[in-house]
Protein backbone atom coordinates (compact mmCIF):
# COMPACT_ATOMS: atom_id res chain seq x y z
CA UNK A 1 -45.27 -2.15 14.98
CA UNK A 2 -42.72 -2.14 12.15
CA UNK A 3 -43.55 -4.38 9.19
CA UNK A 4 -40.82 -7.12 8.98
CA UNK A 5 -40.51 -8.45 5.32
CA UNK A 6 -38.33 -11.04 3.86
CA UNK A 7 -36.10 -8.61 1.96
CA UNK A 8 -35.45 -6.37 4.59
CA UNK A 9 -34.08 -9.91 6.61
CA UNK A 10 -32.23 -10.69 3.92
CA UNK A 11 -30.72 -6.98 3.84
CA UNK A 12 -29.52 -7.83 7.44
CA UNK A 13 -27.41 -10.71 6.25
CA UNK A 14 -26.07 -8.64 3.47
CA UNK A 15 -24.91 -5.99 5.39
CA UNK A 16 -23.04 -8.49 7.46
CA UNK A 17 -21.45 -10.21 4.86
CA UNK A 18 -20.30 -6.75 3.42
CA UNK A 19 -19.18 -5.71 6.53
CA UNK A 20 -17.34 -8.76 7.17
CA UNK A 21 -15.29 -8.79 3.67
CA UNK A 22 -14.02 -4.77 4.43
CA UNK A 23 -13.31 -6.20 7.99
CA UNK A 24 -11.10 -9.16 6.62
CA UNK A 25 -9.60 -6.72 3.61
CA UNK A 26 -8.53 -3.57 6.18
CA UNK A 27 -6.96 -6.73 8.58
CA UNK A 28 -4.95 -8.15 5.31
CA UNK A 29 -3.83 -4.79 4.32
CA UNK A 30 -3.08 -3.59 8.16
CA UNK A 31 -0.85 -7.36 7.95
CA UNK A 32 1.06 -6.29 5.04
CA UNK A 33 2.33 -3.20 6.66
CA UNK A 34 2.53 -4.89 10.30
CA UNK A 35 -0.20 -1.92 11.88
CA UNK A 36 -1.23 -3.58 15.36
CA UNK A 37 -3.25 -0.52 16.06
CA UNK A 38 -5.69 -1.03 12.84
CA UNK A 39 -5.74 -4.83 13.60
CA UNK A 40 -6.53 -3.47 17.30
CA UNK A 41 -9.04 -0.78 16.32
CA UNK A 42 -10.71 -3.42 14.15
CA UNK A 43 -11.56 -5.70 16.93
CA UNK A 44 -8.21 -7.98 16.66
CA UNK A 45 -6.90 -9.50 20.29
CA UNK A 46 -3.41 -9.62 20.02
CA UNK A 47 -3.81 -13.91 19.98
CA UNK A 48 -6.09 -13.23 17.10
CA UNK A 49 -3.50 -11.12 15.07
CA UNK A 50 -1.10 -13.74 15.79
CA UNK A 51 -2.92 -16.28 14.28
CA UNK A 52 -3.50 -14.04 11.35
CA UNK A 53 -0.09 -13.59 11.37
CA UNK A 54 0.51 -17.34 10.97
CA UNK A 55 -2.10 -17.84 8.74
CA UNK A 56 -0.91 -14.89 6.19
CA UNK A 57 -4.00 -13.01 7.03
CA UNK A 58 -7.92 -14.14 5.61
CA UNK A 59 -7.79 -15.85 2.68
CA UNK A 60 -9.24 -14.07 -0.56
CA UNK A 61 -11.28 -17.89 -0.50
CA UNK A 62 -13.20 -16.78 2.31
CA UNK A 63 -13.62 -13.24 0.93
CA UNK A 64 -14.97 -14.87 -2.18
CA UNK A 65 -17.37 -17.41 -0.29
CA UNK A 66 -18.66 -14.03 1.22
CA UNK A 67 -19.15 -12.30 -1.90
CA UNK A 68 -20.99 -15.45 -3.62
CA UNK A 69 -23.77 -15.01 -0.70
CA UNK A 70 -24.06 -12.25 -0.98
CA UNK A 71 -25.33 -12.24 -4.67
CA UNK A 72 -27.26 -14.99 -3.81
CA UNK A 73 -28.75 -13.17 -1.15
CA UNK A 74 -29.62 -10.06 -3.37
CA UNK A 75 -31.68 -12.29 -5.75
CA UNK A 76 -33.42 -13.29 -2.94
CA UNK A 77 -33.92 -9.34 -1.79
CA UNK A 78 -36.92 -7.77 -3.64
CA UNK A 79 -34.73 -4.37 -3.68
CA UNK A 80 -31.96 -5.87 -5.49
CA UNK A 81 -34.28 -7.54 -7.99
CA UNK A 82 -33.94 -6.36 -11.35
């Protein structure tokens, strides 16, 4: 059985977070040059990339929000403790 620990669940969370900011950057920078097949490749229905469209693509807000857990998180993580 695989031992579990608390920074290793916290890792899982990080990761996700990470991934999710490179997501939301490639999808701003695919807006700016108007590439449906990144936004496509990346996961985008074509409602979705509408809406992004409207929107102006993610906000760097929610980037940010992303990027503050995920420092939080790493504190948390005995492999990111200093």
């Amino acid at each position: 059985m695989t031992d579990v620990t608390a920074g290793s669940v916290w890792q899982v969370d990080i990761d996700q977070l990470k991934l999710a900011n490179a997501t939301m950057r490639l999808a701003n920078q695919a807006l700016i040059s108007d590439d449906v097949a990144v936004l496509s490749a990346l996961g985008f229905s074509l409602a979705h990339i509408r809406e992004l469209r409207r929107k102006g693509g993610f906000r760097s807000s929610s980037i940010a929000q992303n990027t503050r857990m995920i420092n939080c998180l790493q504190k948390k993580d005995p492999a990111h403790a200093h």
